[in-house]
C-alpha atoms as a PDB file:
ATOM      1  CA  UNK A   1      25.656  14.420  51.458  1.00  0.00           C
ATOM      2  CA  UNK A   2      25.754  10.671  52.638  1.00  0.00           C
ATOM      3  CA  UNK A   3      23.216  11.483  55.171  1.00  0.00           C
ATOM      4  CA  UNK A   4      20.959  12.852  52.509  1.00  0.00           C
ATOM      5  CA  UNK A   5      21.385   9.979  50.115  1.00  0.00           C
ATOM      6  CA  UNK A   6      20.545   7.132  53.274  1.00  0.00           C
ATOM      7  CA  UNK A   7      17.622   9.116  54.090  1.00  0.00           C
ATOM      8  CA  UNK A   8      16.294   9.177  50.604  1.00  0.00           C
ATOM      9  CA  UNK A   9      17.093   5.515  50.372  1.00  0.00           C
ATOM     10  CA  UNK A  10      14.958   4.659  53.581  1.00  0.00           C
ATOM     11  CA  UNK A  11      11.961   7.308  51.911  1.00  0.00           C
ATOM     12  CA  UNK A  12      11.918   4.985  48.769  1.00  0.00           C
ATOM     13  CA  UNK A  13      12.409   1.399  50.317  1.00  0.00           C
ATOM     14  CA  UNK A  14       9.431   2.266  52.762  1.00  0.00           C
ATOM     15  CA  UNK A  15       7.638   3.619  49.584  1.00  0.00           C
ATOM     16  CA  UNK A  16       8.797   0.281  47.844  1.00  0.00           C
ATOM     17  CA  UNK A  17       7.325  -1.755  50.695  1.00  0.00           C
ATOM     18  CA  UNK A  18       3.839  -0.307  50.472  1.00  0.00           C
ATOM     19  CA  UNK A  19       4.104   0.085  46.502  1.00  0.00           C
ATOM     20  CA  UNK A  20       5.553  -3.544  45.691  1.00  0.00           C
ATOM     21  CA  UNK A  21       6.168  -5.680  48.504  1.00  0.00           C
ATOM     22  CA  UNK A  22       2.561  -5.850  49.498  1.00  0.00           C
ATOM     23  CA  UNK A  23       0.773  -6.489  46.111  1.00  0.00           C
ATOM     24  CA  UNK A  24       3.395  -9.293  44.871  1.00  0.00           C
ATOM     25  CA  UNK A  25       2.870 -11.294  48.151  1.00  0.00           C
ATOM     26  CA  UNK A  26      -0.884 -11.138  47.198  1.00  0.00           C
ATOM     27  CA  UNK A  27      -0.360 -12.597  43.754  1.00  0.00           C
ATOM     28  CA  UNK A  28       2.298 -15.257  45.215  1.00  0.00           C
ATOM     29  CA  UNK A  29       0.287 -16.231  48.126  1.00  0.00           C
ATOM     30  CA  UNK A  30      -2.678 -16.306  46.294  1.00  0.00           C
ATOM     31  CA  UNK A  31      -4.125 -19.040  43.500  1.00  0.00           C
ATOM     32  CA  UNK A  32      -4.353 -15.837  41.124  1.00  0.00           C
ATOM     33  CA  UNK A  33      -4.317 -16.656  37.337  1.00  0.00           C
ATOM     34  CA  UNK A  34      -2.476 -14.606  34.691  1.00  0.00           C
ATOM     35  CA  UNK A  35      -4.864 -11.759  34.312  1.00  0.00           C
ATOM     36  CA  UNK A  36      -4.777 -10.658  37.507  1.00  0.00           C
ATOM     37  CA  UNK A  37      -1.075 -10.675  37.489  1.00  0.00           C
ATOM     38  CA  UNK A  38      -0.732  -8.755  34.678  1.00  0.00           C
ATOM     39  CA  UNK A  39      -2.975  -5.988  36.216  1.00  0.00           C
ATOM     40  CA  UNK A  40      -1.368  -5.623  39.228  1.00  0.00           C
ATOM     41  CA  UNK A  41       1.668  -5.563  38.772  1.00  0.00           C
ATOM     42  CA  UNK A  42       1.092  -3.145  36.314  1.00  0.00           C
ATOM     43  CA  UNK A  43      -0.312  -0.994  38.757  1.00  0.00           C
ATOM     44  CA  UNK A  44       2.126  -2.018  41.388  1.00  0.00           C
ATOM     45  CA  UNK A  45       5.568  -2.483  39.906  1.00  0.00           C
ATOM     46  CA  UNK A  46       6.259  -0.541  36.609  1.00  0.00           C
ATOM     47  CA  UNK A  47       2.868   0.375  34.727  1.00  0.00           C
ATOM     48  CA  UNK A  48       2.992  -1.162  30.977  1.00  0.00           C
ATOM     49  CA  UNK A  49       6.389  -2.420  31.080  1.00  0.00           C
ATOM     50  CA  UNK A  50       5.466  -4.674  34.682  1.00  0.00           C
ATOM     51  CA  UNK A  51       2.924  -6.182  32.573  1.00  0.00           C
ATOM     52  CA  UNK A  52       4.728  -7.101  29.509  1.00  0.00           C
ATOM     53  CA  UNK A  53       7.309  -8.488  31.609  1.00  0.00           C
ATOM     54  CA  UNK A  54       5.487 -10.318  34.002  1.00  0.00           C
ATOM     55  CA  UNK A  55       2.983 -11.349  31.228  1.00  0.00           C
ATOM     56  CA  UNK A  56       5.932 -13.407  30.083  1.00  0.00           C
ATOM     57  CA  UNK A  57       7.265 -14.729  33.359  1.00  0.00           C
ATOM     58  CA  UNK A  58       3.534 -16.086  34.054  1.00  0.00           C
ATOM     59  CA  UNK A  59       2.708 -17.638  30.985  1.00  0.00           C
ATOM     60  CA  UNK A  60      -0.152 -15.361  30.589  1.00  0.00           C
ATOM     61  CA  UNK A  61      -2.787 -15.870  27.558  1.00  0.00           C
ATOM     62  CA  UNK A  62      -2.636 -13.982  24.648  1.00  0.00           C
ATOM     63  CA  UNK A  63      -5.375 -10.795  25.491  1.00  0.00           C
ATOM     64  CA  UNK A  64      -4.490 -10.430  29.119  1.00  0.00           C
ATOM     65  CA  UNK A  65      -1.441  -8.346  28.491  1.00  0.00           C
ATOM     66  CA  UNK A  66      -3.314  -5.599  25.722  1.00  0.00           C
ATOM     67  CA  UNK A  67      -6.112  -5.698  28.854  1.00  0.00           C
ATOM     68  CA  UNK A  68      -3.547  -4.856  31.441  1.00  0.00           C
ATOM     69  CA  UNK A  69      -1.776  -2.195  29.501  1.00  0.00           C
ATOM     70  CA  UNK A  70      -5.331  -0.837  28.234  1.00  0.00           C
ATOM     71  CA  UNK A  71      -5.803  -0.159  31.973  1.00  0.00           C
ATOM     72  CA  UNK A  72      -2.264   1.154  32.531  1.00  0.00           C
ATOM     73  CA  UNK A  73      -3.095   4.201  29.658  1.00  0.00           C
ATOM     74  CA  UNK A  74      -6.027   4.981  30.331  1.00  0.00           C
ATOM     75  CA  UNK A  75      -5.663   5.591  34.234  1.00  0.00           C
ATOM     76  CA  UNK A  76      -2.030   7.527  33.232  1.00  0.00           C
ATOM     77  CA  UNK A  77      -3.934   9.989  31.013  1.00  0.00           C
ATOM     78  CA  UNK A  78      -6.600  10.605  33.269  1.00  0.00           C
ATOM     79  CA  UNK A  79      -3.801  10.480  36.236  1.00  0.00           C
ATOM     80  CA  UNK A  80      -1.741  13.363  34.298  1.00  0.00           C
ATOM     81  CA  UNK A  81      -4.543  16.017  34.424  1.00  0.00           C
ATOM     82  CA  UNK A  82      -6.154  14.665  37.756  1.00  0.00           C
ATOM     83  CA  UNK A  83      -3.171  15.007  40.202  1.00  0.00           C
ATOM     84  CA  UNK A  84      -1.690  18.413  39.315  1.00  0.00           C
ATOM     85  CA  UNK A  85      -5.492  20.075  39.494  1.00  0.00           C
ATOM     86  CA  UNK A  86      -5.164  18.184  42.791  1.00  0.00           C
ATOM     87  CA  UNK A  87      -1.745  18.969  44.329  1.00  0.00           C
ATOM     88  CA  UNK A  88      -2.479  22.540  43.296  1.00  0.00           C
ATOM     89  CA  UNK A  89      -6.095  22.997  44.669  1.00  0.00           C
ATOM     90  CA  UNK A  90      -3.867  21.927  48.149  1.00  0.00           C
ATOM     91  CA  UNK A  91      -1.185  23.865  47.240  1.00  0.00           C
ATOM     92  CA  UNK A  92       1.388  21.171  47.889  1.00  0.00           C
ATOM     93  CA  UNK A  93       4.867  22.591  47.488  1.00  0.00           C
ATOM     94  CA  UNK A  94       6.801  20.936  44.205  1.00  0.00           C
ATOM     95  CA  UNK A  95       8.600  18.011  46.280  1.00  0.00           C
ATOM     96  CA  UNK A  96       5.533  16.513  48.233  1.00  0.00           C
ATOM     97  CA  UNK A  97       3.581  16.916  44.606  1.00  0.00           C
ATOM     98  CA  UNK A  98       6.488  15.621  43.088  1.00  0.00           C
ATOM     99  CA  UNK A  99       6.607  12.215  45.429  1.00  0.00           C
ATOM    100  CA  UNK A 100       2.721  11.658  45.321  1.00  0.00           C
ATOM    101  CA  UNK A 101       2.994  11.622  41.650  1.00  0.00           C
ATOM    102  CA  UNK A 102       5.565   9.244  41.627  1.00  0.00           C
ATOM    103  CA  UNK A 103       3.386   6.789  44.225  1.00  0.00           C
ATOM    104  CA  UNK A 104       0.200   7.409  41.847  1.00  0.00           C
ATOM    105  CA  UNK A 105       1.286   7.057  38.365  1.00  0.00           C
ATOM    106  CA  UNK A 106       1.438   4.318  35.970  1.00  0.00           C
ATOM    107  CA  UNK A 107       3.794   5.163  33.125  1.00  0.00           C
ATOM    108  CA  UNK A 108       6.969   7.343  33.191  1.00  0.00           C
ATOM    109  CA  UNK A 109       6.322   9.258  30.485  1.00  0.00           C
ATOM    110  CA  UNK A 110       2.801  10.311  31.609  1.00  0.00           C
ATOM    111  CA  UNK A 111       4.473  10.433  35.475  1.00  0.00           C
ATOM    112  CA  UNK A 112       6.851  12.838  34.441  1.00  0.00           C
ATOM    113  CA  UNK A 113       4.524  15.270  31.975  1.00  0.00           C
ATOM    114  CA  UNK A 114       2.318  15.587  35.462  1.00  0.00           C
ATOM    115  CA  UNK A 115       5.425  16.343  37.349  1.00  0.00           C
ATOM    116  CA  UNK A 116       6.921  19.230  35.021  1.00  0.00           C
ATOM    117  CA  UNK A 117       3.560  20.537  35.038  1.00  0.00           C
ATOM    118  CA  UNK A 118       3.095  21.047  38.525  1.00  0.00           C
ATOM    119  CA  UNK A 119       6.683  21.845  38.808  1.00  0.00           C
ATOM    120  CA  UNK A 120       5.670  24.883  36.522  1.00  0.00           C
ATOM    121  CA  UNK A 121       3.953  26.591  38.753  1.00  0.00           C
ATOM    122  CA  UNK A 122       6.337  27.214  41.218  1.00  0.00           C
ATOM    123  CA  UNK A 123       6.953  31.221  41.402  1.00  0.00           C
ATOM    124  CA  UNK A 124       3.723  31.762  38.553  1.00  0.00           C
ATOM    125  CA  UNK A 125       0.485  30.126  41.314  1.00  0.00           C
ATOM    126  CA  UNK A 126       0.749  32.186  44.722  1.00  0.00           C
ATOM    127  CA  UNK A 127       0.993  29.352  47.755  1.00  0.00           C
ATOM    128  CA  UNK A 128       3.135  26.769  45.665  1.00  0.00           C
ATOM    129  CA  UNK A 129       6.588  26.603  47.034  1.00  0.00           C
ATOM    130  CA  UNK A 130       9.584  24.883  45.789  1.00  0.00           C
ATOM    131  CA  UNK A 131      11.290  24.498  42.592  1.00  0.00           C
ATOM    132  CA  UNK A 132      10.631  22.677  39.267  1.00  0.00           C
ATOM    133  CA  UNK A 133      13.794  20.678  39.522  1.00  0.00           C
ATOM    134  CA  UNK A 134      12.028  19.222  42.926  1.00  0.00           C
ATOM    135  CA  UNK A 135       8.901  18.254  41.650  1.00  0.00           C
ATOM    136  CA  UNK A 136      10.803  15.903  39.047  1.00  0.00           C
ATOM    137  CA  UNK A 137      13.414  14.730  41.312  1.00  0.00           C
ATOM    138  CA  UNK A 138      11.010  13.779  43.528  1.00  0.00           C
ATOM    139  CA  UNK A 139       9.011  11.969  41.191  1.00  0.00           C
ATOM    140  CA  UNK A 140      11.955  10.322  39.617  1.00  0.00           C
ATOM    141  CA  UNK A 141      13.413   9.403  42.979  1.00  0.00           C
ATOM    142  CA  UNK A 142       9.985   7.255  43.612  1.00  0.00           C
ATOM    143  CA  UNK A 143       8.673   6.069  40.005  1.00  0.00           C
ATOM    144  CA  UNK A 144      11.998   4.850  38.618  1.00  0.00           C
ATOM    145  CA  UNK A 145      14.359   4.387  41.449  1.00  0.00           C
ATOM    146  CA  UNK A 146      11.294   3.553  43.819  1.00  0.00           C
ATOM    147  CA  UNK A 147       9.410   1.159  41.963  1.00  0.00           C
ATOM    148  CA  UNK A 148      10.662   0.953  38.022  1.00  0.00           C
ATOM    149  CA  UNK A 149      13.917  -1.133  39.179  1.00  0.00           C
ATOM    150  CA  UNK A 150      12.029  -3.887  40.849  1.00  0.00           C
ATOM    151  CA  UNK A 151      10.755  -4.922  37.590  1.00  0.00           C
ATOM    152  CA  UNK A 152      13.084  -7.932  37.326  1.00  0.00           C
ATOM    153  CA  UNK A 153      13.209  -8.913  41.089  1.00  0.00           C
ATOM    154  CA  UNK A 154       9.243  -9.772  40.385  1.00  0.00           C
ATOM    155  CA  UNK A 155       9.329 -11.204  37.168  1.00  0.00           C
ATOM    156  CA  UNK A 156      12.151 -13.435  38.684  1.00  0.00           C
ATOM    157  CA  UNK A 157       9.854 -14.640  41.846  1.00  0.00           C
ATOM    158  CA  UNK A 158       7.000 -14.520  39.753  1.00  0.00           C
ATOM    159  CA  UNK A 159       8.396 -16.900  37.047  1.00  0.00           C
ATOM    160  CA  UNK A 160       8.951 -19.020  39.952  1.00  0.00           C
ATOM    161  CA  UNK A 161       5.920 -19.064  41.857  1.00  0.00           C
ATOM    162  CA  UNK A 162       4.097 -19.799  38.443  1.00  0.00           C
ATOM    163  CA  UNK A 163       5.806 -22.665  37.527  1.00  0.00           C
ATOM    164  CA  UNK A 164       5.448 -23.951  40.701  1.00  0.00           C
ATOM    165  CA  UNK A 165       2.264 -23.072  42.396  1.00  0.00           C
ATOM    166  CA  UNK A 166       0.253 -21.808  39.729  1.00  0.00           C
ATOM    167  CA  UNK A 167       0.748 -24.475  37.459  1.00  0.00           C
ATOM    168  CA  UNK A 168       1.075 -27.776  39.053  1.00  0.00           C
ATOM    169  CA  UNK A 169       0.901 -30.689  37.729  1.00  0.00           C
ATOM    170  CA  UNK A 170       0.077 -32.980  40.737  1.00  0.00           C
ATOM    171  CA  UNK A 171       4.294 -34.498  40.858  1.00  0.00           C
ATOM    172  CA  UNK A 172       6.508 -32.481  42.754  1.00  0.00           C
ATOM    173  CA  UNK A 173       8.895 -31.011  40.976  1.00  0.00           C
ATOM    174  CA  UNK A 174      11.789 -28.196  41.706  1.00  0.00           C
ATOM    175  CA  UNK A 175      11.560 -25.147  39.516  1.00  0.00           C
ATOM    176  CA  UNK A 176      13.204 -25.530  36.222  1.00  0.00           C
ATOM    177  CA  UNK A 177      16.284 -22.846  36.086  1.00  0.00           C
ATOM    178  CA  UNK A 178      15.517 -22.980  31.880  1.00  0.00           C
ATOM    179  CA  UNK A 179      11.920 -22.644  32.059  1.00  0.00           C
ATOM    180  CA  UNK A 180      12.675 -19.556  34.048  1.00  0.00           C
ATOM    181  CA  UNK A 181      15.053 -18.220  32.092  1.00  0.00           C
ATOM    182  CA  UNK A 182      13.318 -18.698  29.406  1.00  0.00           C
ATOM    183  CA  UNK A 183      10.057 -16.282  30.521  1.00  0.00           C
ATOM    184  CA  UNK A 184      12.411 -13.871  32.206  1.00  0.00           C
ATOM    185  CA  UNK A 185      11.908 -10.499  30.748  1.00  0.00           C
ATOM    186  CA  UNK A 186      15.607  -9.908  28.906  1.00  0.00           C
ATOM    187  CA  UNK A 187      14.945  -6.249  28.848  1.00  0.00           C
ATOM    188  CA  UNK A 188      15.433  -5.955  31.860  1.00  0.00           C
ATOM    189  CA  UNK A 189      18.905  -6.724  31.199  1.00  0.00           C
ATOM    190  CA  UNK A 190      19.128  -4.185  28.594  1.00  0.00           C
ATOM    191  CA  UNK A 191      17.904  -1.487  30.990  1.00  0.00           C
ATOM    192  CA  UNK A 192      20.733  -2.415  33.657  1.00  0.00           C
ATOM    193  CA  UNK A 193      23.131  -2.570  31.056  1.00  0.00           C
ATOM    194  CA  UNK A 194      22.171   0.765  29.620  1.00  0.00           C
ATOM    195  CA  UNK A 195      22.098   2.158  33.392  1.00  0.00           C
ATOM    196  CA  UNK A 196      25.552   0.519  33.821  1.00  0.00           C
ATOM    197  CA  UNK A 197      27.391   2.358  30.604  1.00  0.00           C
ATOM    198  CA  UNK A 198      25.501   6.046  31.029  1.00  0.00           C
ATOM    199  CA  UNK A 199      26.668   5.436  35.067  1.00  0.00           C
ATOM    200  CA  UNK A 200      30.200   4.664  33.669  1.00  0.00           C
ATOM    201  CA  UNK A 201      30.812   6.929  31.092  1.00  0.00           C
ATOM    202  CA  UNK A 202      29.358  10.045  33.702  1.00  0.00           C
ATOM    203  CA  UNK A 203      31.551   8.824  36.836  1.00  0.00           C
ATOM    204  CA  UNK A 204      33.918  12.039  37.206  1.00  0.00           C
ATOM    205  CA  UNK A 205      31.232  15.026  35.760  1.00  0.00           C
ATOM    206  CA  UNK A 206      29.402  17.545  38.095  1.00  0.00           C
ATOM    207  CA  UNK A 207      26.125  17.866  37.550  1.00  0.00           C
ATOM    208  CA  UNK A 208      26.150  20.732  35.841  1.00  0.00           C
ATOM    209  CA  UNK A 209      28.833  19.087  33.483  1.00  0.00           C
ATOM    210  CA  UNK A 210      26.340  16.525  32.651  1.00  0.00           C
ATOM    211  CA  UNK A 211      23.266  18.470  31.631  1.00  0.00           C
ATOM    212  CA  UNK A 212      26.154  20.733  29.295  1.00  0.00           C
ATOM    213  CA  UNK A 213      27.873  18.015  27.833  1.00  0.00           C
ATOM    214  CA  UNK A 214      26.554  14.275  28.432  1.00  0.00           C
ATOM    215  CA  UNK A 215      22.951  15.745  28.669  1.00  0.00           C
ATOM    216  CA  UNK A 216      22.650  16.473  25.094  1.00  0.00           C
ATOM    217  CA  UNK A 217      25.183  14.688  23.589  1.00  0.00           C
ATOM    218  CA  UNK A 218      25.081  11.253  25.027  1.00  0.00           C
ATOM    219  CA  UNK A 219      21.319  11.029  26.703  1.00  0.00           C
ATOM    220  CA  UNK A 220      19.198  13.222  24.403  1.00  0.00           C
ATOM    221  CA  UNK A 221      19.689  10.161  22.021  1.00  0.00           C
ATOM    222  CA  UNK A 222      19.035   7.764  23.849  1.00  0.00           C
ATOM    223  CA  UNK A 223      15.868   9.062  24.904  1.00  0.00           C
ATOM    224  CA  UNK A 224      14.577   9.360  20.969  1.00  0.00           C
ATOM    225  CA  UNK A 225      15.577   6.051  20.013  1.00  0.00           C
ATOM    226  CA  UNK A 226      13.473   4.633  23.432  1.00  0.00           C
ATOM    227  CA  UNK A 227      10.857   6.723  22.027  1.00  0.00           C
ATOM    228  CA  UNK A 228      11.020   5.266  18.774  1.00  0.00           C
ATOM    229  CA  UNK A 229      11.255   2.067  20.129  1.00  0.00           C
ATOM    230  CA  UNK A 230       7.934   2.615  22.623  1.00  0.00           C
ATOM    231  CA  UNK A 231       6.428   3.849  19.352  1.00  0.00           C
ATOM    232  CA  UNK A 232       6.449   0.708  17.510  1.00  0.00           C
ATOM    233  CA  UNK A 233       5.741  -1.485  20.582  1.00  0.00           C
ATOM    234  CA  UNK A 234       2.627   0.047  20.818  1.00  0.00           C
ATOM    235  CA  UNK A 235       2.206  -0.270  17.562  1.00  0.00           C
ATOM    236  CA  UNK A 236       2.424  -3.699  17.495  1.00  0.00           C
ATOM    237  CA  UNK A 237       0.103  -4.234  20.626  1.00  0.00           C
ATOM    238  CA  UNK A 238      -2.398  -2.019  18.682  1.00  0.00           C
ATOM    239  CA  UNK A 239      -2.100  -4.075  15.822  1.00  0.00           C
ATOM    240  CA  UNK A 240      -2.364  -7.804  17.807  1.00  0.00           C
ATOM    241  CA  UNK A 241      -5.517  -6.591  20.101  1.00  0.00           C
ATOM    242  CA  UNK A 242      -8.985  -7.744  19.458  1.00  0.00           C
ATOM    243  CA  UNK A 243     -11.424  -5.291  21.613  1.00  0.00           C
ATOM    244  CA  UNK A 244     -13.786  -8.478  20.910  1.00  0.00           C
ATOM    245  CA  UNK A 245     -11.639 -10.286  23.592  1.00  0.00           C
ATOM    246  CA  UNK A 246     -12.349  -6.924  26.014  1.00  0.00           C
ATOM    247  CA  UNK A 247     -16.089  -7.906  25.905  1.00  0.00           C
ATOM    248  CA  UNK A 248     -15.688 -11.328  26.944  1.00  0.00           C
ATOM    249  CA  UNK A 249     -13.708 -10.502  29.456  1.00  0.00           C
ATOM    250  CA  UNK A 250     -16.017  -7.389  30.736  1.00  0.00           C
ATOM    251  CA  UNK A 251     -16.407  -5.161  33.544  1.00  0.00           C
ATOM    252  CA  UNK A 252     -14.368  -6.669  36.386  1.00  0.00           C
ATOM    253  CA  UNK A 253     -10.590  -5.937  35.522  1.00  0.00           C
ATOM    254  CA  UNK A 254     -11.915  -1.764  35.067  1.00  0.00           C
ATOM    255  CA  UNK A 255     -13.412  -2.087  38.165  1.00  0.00           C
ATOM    256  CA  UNK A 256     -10.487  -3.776  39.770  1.00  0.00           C
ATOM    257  CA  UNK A 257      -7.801  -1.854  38.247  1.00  0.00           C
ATOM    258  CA  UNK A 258     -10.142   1.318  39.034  1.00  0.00           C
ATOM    259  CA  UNK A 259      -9.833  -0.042  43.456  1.00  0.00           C
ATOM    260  CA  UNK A 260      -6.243  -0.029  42.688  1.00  0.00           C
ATOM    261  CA  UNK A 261      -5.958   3.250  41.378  1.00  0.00           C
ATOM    262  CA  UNK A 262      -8.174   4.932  43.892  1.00  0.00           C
ATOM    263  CA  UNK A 263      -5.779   2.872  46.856  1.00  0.00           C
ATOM    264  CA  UNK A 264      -2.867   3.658  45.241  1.00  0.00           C
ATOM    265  CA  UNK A 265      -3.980   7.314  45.216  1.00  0.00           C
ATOM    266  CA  UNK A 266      -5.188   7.791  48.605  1.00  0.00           C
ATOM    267  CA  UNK A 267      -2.261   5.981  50.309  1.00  0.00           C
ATOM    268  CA  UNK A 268       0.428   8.030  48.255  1.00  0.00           C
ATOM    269  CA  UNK A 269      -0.945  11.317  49.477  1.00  0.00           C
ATOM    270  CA  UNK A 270      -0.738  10.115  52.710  1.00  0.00           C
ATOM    271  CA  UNK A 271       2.441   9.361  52.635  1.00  0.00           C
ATOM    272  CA  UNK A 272       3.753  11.934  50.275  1.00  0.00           C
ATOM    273  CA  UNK A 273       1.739  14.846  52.591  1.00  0.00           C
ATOM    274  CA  UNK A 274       1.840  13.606  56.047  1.00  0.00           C
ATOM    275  CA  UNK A 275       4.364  10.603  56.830  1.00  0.00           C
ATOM    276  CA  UNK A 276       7.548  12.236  55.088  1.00  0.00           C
ATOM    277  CA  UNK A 277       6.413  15.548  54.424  1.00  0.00           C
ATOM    278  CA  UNK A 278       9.110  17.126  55.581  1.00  0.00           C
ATOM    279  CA  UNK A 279      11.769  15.150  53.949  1.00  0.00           C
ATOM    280  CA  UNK A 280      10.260  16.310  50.227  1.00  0.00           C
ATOM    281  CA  UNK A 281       9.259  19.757  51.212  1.00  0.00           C
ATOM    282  CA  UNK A 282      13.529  20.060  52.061  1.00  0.00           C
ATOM    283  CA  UNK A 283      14.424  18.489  48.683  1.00  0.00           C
ATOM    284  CA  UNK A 284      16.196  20.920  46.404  1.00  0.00           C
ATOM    285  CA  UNK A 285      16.651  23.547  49.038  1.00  0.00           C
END
C-alpha cells in the first residue's frame, strides 16, 4: 500500500510540474497584466475557481474574470463530449482515459461527467478495459489532488509578484503582508477546512464503510449545498457581465485560451498514454 500511494504521489507532482509549475513561472517572470492571468491560470491551476481566485490576488479589472471563466465553460463543454469520443476511438482502458481527462479539463464537474462516461463503457464497448471506479479515480487523483489544491499556493505567489512587480510604483518597497491578505482568496480556506473535518470525521471507516454510511449521510449534502452555492455564483457572474466588454476586448484571449487548450490536450495524452501508461492501466486492479 505505501508503495502504491508514493508512486501515485510522484505520477501527480510530475503531472503538477508540467500542469502548474510551468505556466505560473510564465505569468511571474513575465510583465503579464491581469487578463492574462486570469486565463491561464484558469486553464492551468483550477478552471473557474483559479480565476476567481487569482482575479482577486492580482487586482484584476472588473470584465477580465467573466472573460476568463467564459473561456473556462465553454472549452469544458466542448472538452466533455470531445475526449471520451477520443479515448474511445483509441480504446484507452478506463485509468489512462481517466488521467488524460484529468490533465485536459477545466472544471470538476464537467471533468468528472467525461470521466463516468467513459468509465461506462467498460464491459458494454469491446477493446475498453478497466473499471468505472478507475476512470474516476484516475481523474480525481489528477484534477483535484493534481492540480485543484494548488489553488492557494498561486494565488499566494501571485498576490505577491503583483504587488511587487506588476505594479510598481518606482520606490522600493517590501510586499505588504495586509495587502496580501487582503486579495488572498479566503475560500480557499474554507475548502481546507472542509477537507480537514470530512478527513477527521472518516479517520477509522473502510472504504466500503464510507460510501454506506458517511457517503450518503455526511457527503451527499455537502455536495448539494456546493451545488447550490455554484448555482448562484454563476448567477451572479451572469448577472454582472456585459458581452459589450467581450467585443472590446475581441479575438485574442479565444485564440489564446484555444493554444492552451490544444497544448494542454496534446501533452496530457502523452503523458497519460505513453510516459505512465502503465501506472494507470494497473489502477484499480
Amino acid at each position: 500500500m505505501l508503495h502504491r500511494a508514493l508512486s501515485r504521489n510522484h505520477v501527480a507532482y510530475f503531472y503538477v510540474c508540467q500542469r502548474n509549475a510551468f505556466p505560473s513561472i510564465v505569468l511571474a517572470r513575465s510583465r503579464c497584466d491581469s487578463s492574462r492571468a486570469c486565463g491561464r491560470s484558469g486553464g492551468a491551476i483550477c478552471g473557474v475557481s483559479g480565476s476567481i481566485a487569482i482575479a482577486g490576488a492580482v487586482g484584476a479589472r472588473k470584465q477580465d474574470a467573466p472573460i476568463a471563466i467564459t473561456l473556462v465553460i465553454f472549452w469544458a463543454i466542448v472538452t466533455i463530449f470531445l475526449l471520451p469520443l477520443a479515448a474511445r476511438a483509441l480504446n484507452l482502458p478506463t485509468g489512462v482515459a481517466g488521467a488524460w481527462i484529468g490533465t485536459s479539463e477545466f472544471a470538476d464537474a464537467a471533468g468528472l461527467a467525461a470521466a463516468q462516461t467513459y468509465g461506462g463503457y467498460a464491459g458494454h464497448v469491446p477493446g475498453i478495459t478497466g473499471t468505472a471506479d478507475a476512470a474516476v479515480n484516475s481523474f480525481t487523483l489528477m484534477k483535484v489532488i493534481g492540480r485543484d489544491v494548488w489553488i492557494g499556493v498561486w494565488a499566494f505567489v501571485l498576490a505577491i509578484v503583483a504587488t511587487t512587480r506588476w505594479e510598481r510604483t518606482g520606490i522600493e518597497s517590501k510586499p505588504n503582508a495586509g495587502e496580501i491578505w487582503k486579495r488572498f482568496p479566503k475560500f480557499v480556506l474554507g475548502f481546507l477546512i472542509a477537507s480537514a473535518i470530512v478527513t477527521i470525521v472518516s479517520h477509522g471507516y473502510t472504504y466500503a464503510d464510507y460510501k454506506k454510511v458517511l457517503q450518503p449521510s455526511l457527503v451527499a449534502p455537502l455536495q448539494a449545498l456546493r451545488t447550490w452555492a455554484f448555482t448562484f455564483a454563476f448567477l451572479a457572474i451572469g448577472l454582472t457581465t456585459r458581452f459589450r466588454e467581450f467585443v472590446a476586448v475581441g479575438s485574442k484571449p479565444f485564440y489564446a485560451f484555444t493554444t492552451g487548450v490544444v497544448v494542454n490536450i496534446a501533452l496530457g495524452y502523452v503523458l497519460s498514454t505513453q510516459v505512465f501508461v502503465d501506472f494507470w492501466t494497473k489502477l484499480g486492479q
